[in-house]
Protein backbone atom coordinates (compact mmCIF):
# COMPACT_ATOMS: atom_id res chain seq x y z
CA UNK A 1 26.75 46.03 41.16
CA UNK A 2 25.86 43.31 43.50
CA UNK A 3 27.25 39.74 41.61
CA UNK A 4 30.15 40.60 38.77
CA UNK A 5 30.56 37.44 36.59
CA UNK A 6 34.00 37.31 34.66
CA UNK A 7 33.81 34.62 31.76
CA UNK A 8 36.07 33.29 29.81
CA UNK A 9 35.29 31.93 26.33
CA UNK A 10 36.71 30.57 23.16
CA UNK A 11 33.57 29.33 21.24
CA UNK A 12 30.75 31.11 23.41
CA UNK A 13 29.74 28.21 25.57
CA UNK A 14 30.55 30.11 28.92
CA UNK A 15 29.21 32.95 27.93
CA UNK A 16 26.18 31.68 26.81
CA UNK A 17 25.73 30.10 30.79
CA UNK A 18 27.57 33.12 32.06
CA UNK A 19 24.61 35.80 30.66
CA UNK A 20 21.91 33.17 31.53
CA UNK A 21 23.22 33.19 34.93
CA UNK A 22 22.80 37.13 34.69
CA UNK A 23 18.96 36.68 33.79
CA UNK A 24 18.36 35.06 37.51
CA UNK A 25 20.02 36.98 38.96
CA UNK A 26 19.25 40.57 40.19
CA UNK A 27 22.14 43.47 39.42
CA UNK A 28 24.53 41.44 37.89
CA UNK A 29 27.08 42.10 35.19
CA UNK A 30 28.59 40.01 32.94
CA UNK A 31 32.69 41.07 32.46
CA UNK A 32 34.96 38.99 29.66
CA UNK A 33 38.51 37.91 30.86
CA UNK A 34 40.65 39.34 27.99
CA UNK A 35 44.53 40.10 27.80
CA UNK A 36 44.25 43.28 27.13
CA UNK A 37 42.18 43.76 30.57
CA UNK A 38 45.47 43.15 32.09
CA UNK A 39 47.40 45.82 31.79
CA UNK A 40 44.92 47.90 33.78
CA UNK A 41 44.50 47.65 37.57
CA UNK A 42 41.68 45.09 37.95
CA UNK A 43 39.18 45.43 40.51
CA UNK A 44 35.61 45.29 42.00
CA UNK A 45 33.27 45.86 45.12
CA UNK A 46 30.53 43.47 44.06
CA UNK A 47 29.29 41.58 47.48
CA UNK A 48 29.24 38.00 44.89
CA UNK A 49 31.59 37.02 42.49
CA UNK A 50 31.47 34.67 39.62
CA UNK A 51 33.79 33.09 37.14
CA UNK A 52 32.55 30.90 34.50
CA UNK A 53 35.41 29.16 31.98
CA UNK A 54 35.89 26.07 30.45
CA UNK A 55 37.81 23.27 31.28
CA UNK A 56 40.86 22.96 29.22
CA UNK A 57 43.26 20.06 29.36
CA UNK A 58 41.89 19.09 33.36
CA UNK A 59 42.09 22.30 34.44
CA UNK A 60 41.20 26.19 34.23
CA UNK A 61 42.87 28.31 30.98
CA UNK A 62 46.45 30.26 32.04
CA UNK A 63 45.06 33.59 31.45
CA UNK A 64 42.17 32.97 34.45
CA UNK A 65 44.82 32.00 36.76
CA UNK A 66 46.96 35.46 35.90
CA UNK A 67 43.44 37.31 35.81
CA UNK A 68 42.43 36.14 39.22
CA UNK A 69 46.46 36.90 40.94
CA UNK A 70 45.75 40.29 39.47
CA UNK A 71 41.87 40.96 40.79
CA UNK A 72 41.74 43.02 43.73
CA UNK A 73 38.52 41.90 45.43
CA UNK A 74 37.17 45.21 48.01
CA UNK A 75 34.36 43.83 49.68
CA UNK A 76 35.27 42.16 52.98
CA UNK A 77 33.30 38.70 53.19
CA UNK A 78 32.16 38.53 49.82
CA UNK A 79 30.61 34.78 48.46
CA UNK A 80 32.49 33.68 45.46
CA UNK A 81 31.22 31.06 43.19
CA UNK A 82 32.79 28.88 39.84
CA UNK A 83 31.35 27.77 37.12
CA UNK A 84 33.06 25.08 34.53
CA UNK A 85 31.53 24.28 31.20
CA UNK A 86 33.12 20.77 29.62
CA UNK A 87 32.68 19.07 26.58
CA UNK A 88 33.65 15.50 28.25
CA UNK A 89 30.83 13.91 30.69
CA UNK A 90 32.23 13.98 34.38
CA UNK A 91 34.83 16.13 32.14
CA UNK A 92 35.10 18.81 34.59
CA UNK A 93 38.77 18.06 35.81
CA UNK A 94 40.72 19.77 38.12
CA UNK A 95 39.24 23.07 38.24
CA UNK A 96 37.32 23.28 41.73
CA UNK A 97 40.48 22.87 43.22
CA UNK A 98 42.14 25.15 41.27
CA UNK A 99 40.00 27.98 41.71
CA UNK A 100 40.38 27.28 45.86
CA UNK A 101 44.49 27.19 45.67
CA UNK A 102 43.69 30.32 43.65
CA UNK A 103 41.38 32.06 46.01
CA UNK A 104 43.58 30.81 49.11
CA UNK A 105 46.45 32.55 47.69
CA UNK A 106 44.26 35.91 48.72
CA UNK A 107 42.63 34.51 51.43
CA UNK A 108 39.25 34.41 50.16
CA UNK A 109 36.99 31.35 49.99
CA UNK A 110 35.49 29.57 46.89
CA UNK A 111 32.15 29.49 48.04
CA UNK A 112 30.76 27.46 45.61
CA UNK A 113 30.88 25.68 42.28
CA UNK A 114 29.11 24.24 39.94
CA UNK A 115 30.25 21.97 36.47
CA UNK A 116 28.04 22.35 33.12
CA UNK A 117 28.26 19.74 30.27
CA UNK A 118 28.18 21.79 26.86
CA UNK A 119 29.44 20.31 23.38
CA UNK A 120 32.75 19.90 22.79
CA UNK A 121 34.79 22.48 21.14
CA UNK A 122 37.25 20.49 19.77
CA UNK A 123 37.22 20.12 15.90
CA UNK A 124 38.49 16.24 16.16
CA UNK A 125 36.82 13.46 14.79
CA UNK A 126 37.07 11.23 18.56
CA UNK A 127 35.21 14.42 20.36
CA UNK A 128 32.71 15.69 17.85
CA UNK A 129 28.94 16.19 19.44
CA UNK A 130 26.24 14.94 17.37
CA UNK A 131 23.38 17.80 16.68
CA UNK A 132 20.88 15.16 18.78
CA UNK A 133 23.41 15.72 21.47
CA UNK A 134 23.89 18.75 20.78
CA UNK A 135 20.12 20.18 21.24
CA UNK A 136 19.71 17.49 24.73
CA UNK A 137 23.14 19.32 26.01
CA UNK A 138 21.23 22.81 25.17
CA UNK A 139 18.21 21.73 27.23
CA UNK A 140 20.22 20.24 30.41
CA UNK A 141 21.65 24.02 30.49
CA UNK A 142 18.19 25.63 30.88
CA UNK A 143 17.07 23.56 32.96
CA UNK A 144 20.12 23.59 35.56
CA UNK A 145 20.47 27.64 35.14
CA UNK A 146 17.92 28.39 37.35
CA UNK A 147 18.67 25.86 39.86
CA UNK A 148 22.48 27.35 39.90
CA UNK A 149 21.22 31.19 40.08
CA UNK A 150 18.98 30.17 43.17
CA UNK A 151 21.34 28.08 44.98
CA UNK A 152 23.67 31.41 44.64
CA UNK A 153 21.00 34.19 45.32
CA UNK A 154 20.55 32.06 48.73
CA UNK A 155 24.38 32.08 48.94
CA UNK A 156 24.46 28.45 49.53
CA UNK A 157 27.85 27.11 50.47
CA UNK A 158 28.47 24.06 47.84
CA UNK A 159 31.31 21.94 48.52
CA UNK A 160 32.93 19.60 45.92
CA UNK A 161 34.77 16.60 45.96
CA UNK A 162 37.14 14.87 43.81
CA UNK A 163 38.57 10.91 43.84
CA UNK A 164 41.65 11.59 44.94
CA UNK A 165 43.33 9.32 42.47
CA UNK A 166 41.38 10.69 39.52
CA UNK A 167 42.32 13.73 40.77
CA UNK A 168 46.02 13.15 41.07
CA UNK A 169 46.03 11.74 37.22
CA UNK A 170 44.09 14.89 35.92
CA UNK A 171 46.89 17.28 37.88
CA UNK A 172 49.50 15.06 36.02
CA UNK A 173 47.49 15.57 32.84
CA UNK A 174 47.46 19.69 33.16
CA UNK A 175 50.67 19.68 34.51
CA UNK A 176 52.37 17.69 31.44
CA UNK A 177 50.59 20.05 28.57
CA UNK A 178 51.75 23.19 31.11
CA UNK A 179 55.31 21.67 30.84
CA UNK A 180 55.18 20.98 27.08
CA UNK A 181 53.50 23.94 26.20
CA UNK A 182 56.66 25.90 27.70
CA UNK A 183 58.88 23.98 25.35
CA UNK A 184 56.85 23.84 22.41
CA UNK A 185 54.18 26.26 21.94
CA UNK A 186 50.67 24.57 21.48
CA UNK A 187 49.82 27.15 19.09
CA UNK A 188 52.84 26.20 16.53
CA UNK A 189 50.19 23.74 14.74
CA UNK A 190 47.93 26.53 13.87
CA UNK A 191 47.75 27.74 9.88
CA UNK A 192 45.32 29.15 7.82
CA UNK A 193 44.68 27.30 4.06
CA UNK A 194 43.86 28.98 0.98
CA UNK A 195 40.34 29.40 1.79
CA UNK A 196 41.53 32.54 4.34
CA UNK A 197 40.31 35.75 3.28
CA UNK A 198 42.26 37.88 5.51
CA UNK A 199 39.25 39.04 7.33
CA UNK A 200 41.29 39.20 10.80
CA UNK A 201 37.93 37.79 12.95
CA UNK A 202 40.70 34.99 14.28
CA UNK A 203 43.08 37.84 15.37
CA UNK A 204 40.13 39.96 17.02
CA UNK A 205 38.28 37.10 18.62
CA UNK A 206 41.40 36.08 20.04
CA UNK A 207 41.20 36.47 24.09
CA UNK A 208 44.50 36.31 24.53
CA UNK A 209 46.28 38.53 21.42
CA UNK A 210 48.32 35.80 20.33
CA UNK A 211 47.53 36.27 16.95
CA UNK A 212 48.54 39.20 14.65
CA UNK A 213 47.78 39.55 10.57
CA UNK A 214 51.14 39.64 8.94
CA UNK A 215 51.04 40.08 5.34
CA UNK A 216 47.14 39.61 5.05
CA UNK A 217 47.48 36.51 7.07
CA UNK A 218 47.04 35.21 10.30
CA UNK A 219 50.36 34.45 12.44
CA UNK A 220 50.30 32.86 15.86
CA UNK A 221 52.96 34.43 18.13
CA UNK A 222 53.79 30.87 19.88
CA UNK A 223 53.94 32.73 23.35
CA UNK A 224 50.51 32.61 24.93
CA UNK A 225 47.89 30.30 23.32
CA UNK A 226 44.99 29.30 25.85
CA UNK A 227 43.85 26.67 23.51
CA UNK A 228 40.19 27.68 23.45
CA UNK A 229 39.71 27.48 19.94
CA UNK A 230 38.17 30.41 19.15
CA UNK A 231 40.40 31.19 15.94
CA UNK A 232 39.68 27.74 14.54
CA UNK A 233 35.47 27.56 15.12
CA UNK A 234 34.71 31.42 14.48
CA UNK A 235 36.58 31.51 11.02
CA UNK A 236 33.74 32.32 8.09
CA UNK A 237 35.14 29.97 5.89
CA UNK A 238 36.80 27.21 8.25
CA UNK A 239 40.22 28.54 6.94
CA UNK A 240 41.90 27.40 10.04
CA UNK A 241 43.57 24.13 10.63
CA UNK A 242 45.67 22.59 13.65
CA UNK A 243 48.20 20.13 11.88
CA UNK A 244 46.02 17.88 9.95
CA UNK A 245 43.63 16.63 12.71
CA UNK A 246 40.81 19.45 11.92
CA UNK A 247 40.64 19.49 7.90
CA UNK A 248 36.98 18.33 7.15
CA UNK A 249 35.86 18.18 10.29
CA UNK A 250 32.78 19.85 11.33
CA UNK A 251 33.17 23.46 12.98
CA UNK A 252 31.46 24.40 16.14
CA UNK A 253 30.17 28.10 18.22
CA UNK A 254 27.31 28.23 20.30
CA UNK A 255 23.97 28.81 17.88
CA UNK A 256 23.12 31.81 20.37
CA UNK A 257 26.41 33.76 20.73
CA UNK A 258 27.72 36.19 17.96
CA UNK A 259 31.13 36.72 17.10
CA UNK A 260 30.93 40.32 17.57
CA UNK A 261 29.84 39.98 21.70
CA UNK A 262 33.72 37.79 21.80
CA UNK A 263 35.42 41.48 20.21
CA UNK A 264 36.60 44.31 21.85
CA UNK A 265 36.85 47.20 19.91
């Protein structure tokens, strides 16, 4: 294996660019970042690596961060590249710098990275994409995939910069949900409505196993939400609801991804 890609996805949006990454690019395997990888000693030898998540609150999910501190990376110079997807234009945050504090930490180098704008995820009436924008979003990724996969099969060293000031507000941003998240679960606003037929697809698409059926019903464990939204926009029957904000409102998964590539069995 000569490039490993590790994705992380709620709604399929990453690993829809994370598998047409893998068409460009020769020998490469696509790997999902899932809790339950983490209780098994994490590794690889691949001479690139990628990581392709989505940008979530400013910044990169909590789970990526603990996957990364646990990767043990073998080759000795190997080129290391990030990819964000974001639902908000310019949207993609705080994550560049992230991923190099990250990489730092095991003195290795983020080589490169790159920002893709896909349709929002969130089931909110103030950040639903239209289908117009939708299908123009769709286009803008083929068309910059290939440009992406050659600028890494040439191991191109892509830098990235970030107003400082914009940048600074966006840490304050992830840094305030990381803080209030610790005192009150994010994942305490979570039910499912009378339309649930206790079909468990939120509890196995789940990438971090915070949810658990419990009397034919899902139950959120209020201990390690990432906030992707996978539970909410993969539900058959749109049983799932955060508070109030998401009744009626239009659910979203990428047209091309299936739920069953999200499920480990």
């Amino acid at each position: 294996m000569n490039t490993a890609i590790y994705y992380f996805t709620g709604t399929g949006n990453s690993l829809k660019v994370a598998k047409d990454l893998s068409q460009y690019i020769e020998d490469a395997t696509v790997i999902q970042i899932r809790q339950e990888k983490m209780s098994h000693q994490l590794s690889t030898n691949a001479k690139a690596i990628g990581f392709v998540v989505p940008t979530i609150f400013k910044g990169i999910p909590k789970l990526v961060s603990q996957f990364i501190n646990h990767l043990e990376v073998k080759h000795q110079n190997p080129y290391i590249f990030a990819v964000s997807t974001h639902g908000d234009h310019n949207g993609m945050g705080i994550v560049c710098k992230q991923f190099k504090e990250l990489l730092a930490k095991k003195s290795l180098p983020l080589s490169a990275y790159f920002a893709i704008q896909m349709p929002h995820n969130s089931p909110v009436k103030d950040h639903l994409t239209t289908n117009q924008e939708k299908e123009r979003l769709f286009k803008e990724e083929t068309i910059q995939i290939p440009v992406i996969a050659e600028s890494i099969r040439n191991r191109q060293l892509i830098s990235h910069t970030r107003n400082k000031f914009k940048s600074y507000l966006e840490t304050l941003i992830y840094s305030y949900h990381a803080i209030s998240t610790s005192k009150k679960p994010i994942d305490r606003g979570f039910y499912a409505d009378e339309k649930c037929i206790s079909c468990s697809i939120c509890s196995k698409v789940c990438p971090a196993q915070n949810i658990e059926m419990a009397d034919n019903k899902p139950k959120w464990k209020l201990e390690n939400c990432q906030f992707c939204l996978a539970c909410i926009q993969w539900c058959p029957k749109e049983a799932i609801q955060y508070n109030k904000e998401t009744i009626g409102i239009e659910r979203y998964h990428h047209p091309e991804i299936k739920v069953t590539e999200l499920i480990i069995d």
